[in-house]
Protein backbone atom coordinates (compact mmCIF):
# COMPACT_ATOMS: atom_id res chain seq x y z
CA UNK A 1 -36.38 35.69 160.97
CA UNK A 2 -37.23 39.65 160.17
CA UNK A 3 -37.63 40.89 156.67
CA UNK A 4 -35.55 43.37 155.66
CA UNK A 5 -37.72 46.26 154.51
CA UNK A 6 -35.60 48.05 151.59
CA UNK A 7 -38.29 50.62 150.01
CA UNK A 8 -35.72 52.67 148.16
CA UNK A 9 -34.72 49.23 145.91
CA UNK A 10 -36.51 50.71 143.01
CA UNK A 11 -33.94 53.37 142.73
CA UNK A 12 -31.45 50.98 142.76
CA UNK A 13 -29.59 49.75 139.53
CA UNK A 14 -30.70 46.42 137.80
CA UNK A 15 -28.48 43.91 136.98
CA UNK A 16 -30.47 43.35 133.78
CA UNK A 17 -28.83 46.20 132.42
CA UNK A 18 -31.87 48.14 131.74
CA UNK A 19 -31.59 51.00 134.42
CA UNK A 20 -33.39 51.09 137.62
CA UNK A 21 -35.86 48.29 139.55
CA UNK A 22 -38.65 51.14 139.13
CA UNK A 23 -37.34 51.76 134.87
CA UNK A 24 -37.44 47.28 134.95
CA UNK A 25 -40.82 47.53 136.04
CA UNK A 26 -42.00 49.93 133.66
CA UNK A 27 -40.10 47.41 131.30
CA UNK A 28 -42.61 45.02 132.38
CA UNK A 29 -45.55 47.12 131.64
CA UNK A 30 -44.98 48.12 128.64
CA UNK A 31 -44.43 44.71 127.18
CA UNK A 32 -48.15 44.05 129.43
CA UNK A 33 -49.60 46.33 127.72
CA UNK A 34 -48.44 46.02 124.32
CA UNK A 35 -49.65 42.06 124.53
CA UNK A 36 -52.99 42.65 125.88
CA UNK A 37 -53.88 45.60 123.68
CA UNK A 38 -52.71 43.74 120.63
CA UNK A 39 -54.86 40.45 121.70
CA UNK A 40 -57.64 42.96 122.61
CA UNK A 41 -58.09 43.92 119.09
CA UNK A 42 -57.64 40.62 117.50
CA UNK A 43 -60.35 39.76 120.27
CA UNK A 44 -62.84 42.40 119.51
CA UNK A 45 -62.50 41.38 115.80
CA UNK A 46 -62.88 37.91 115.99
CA UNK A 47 -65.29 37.81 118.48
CA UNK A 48 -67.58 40.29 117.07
CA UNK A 49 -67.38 38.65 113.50
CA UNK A 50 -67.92 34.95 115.74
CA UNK A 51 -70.74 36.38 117.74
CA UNK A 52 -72.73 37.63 114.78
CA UNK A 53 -72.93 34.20 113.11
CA UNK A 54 -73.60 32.85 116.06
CA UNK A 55 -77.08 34.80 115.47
CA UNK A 56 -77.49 34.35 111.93
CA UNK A 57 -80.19 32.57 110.42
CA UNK A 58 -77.45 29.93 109.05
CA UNK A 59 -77.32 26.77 110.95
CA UNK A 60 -74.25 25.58 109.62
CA UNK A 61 -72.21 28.88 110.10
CA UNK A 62 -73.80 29.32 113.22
CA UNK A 63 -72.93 25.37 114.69
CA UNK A 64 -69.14 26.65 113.25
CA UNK A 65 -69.47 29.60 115.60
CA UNK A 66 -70.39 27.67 118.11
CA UNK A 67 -67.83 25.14 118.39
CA UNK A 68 -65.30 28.11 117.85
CA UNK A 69 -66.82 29.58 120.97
CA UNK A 70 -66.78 25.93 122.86
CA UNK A 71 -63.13 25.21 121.55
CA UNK A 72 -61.23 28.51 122.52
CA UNK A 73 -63.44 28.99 125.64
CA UNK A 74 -63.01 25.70 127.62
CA UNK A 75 -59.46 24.98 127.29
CA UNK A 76 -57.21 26.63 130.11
CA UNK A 77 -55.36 29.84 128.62
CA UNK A 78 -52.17 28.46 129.78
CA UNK A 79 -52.64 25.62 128.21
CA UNK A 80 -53.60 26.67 124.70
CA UNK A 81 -50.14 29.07 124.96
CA UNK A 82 -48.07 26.08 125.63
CA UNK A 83 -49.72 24.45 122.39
CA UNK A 84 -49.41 27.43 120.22
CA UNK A 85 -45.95 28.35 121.44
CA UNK A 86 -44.18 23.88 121.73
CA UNK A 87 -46.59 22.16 119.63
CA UNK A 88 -47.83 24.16 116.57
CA UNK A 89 -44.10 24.65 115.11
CA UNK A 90 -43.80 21.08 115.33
CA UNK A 91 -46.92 20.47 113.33
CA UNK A 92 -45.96 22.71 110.70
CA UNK A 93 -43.93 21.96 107.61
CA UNK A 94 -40.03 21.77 108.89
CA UNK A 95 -39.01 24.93 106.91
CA UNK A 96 -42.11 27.10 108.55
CA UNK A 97 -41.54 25.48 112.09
CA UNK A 98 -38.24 26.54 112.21
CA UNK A 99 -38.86 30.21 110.72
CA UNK A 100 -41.42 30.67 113.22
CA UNK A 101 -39.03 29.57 116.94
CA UNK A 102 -36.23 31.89 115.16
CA UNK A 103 -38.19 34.92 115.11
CA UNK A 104 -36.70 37.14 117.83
CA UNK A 105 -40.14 38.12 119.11
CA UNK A 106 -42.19 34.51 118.68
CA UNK A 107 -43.14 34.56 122.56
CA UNK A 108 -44.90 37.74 122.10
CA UNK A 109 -46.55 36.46 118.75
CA UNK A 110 -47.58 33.65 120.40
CA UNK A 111 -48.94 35.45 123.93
CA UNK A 112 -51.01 37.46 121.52
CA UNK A 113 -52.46 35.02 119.56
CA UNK A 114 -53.56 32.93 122.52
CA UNK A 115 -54.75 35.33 124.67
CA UNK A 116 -56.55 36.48 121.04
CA UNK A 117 -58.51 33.60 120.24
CA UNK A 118 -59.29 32.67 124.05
CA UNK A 119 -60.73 36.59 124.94
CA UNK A 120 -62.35 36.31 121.47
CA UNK A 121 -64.75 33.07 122.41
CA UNK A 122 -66.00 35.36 125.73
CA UNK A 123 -66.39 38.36 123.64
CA UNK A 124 -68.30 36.32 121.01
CA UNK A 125 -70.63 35.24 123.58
CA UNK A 126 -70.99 39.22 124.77
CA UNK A 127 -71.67 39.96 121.53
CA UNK A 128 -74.25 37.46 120.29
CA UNK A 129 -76.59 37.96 123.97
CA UNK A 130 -76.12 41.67 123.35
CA UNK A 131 -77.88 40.69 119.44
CA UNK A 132 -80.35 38.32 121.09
CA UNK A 133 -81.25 40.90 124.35
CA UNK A 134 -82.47 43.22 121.12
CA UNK A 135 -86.41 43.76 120.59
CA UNK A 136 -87.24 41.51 117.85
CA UNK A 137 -89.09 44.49 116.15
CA UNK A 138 -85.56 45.81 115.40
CA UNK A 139 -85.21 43.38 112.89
CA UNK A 140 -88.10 43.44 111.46
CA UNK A 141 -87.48 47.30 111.66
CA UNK A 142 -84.78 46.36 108.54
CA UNK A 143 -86.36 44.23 106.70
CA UNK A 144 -89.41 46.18 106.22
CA UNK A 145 -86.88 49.42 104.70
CA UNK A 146 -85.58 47.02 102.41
CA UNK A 147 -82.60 45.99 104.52
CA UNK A 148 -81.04 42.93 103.80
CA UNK A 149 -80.32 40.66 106.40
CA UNK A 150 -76.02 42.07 105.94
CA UNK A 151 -77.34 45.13 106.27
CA UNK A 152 -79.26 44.98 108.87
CA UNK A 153 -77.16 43.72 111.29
CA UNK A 154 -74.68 46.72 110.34
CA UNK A 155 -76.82 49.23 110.56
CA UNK A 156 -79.46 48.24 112.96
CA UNK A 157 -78.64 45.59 115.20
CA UNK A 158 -74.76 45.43 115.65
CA UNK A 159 -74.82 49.41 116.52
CA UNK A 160 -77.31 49.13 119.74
CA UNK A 161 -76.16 45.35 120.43
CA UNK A 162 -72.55 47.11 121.13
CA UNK A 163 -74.33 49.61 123.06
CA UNK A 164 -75.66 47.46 125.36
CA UNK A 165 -72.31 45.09 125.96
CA UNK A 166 -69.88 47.87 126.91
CA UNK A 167 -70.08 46.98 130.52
CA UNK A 168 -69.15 42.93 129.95
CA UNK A 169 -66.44 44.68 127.23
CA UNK A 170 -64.67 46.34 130.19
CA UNK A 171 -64.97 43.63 132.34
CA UNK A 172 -63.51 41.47 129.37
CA UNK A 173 -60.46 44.26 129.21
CA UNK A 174 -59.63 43.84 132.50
CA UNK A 175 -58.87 40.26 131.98
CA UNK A 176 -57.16 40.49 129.49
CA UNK A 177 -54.92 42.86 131.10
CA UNK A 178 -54.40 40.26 134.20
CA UNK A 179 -54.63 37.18 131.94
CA UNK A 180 -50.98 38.76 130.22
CA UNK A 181 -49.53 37.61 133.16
CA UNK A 182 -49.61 33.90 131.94
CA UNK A 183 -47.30 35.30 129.35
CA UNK A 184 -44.66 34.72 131.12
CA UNK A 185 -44.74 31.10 131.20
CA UNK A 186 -43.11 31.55 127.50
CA UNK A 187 -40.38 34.35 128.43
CA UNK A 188 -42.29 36.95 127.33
CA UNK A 189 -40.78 39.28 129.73
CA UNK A 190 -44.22 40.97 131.24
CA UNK A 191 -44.97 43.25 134.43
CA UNK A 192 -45.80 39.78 136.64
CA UNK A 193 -41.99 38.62 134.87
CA UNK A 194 -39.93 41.59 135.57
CA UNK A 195 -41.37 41.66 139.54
CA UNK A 196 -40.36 38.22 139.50
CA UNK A 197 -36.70 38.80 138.54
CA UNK A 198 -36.63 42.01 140.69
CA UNK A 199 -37.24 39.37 143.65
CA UNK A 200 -35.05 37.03 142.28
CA UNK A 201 -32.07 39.82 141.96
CA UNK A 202 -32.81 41.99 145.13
CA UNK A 203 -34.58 39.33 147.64
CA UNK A 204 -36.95 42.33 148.26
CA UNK A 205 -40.02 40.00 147.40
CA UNK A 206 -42.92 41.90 149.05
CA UNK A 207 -41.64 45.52 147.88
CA UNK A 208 -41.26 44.01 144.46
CA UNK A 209 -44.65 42.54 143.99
CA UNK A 210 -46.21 45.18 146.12
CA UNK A 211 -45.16 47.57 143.05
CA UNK A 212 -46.58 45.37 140.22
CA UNK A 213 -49.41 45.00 142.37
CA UNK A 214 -50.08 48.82 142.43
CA UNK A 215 -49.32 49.44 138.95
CA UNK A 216 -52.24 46.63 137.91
CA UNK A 217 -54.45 48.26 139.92
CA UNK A 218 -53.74 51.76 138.41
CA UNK A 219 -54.08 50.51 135.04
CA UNK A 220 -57.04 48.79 135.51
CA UNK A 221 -58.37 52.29 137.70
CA UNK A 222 -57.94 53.91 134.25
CA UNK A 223 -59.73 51.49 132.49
CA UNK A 224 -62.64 51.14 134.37
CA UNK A 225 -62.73 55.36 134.05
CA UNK A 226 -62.73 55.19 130.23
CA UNK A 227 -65.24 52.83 129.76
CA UNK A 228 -67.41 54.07 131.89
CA UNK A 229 -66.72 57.46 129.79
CA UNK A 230 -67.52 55.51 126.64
CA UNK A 231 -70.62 54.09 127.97
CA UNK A 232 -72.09 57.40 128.42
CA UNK A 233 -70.91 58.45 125.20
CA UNK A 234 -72.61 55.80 123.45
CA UNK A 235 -75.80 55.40 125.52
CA UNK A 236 -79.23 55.69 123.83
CA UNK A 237 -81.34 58.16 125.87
CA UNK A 238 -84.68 56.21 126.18
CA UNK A 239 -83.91 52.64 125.02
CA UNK A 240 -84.69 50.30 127.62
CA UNK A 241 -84.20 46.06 127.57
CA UNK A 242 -85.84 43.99 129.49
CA UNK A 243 -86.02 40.12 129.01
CA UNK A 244 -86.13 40.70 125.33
CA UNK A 245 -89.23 42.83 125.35
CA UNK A 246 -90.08 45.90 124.34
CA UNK A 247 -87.79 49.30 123.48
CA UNK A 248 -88.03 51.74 121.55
């Protein structure tokens, strides 16, 4: 059986009434974008707050934080976005429940808020071996200006501790970006989702998924530029880590 090559499908009309294959798929990655950007900042948030007491001197915040990390981190992303999107409504009062599967945009809610709190656990960890890579002299850096121990972890170690994670950050952006693909297990109608229908609609399966497949890697080629541009930004001329030791 021979494939029917049909490159010139994107300029074709849709029959999901939004324009073209090629405007469906940029459809698709706008709605990508606009779930893993809004998890990314709930992420960085949460898992930089997490992280930090993760670190702190405070065994039972810090067992908390832990078990936060443990929770989020070990159960399948697809399967905490069935749970948030089927099972929490049902475990809420009937009146909340009921508000929440009306809302016209409660599979994007929910995409975000899973993808949120999972990302958040792996940038907690980033963040707290970023703390803990620090030369302990840092700390006591603060503490002998007076710092207290809030303080110092604003203005001491949280600054270079950021510094140092920007690499594992990108690579934790770039997931995010391809983990917004499991959003489509819920309807939310994502770049992986609209190349899906496209095959679906036109039968031209490898030219559709051979276009999301491009536009990933372009969006990822940009990200991988900009943090890279960050990290030089950011970088400390002279501070070196190794094994904990010495810096300066």
């Amino acid at each position: 059986m021979n494939y029917n090559w049909n490159w010139r499908i994107f300029w074709e009309d849709s029959p999901e009434g939004i324009g073209t294959y090629f405007d469906t798929l940029l459809s698709g990655l706008y709605w990508t974008l606009a779930v893993a950007l809004s998890a990314w900042v709930m992420a960085l948030v949460l898992g930089a707050i997490v992280g930090t007491i993760r670190t702190t001197p405070n065994r039972l915040a810090a067992r908390f934080a832990n078990a936060y990390v443990e929770l989020f981190r070990n159960i399948p992303l697809l399967v905490q976005m069935f749970l948030w999107y089927f099972v929490m409504p049902e475990l809420l009062p009937v009146g909340i429940g009921n508000w929440l599967k009306s809302l016209p945009n409660a599979a994007f809610v929910t995409a975000v808020l899973s993808l949120g709190f999972f990302t958040s656990s792996r940038v907690a960890v980033q963040v707290s071996a970023g703390i803990q890579s620090l030369p302990r002299g840092q700390r006591l850096a603060g503490t002998a200006l007076g710092l207290t121990n809030a303080q110092t972890y604003r203005y001491v170690l949280l600054p270079m501790a950021f510094r140092i994670i920007v690499p594992p950050l990108a690579s934790e952006f770039l997931n995010i970006i391809k983990n917004s693909s499991v959003a489509l297990t819920i309807g939310v109608m994502e770049l992986t989702a609209r190349a899906r229908s496209m095959q679906e609609f036109s039968f031209q399966v490898f030219e559709a998924f051979t276009a999301a497949t491009l536009i990933y890697i372009a969006v990822n080629v940009i990200i991988v530029a900009l943090m890279h541009w960050i990290e030089r930004r950011v970088r400390v001329p002279g501070f070196i880590v190794s094994g904990g030791g010495g810096g300066h």
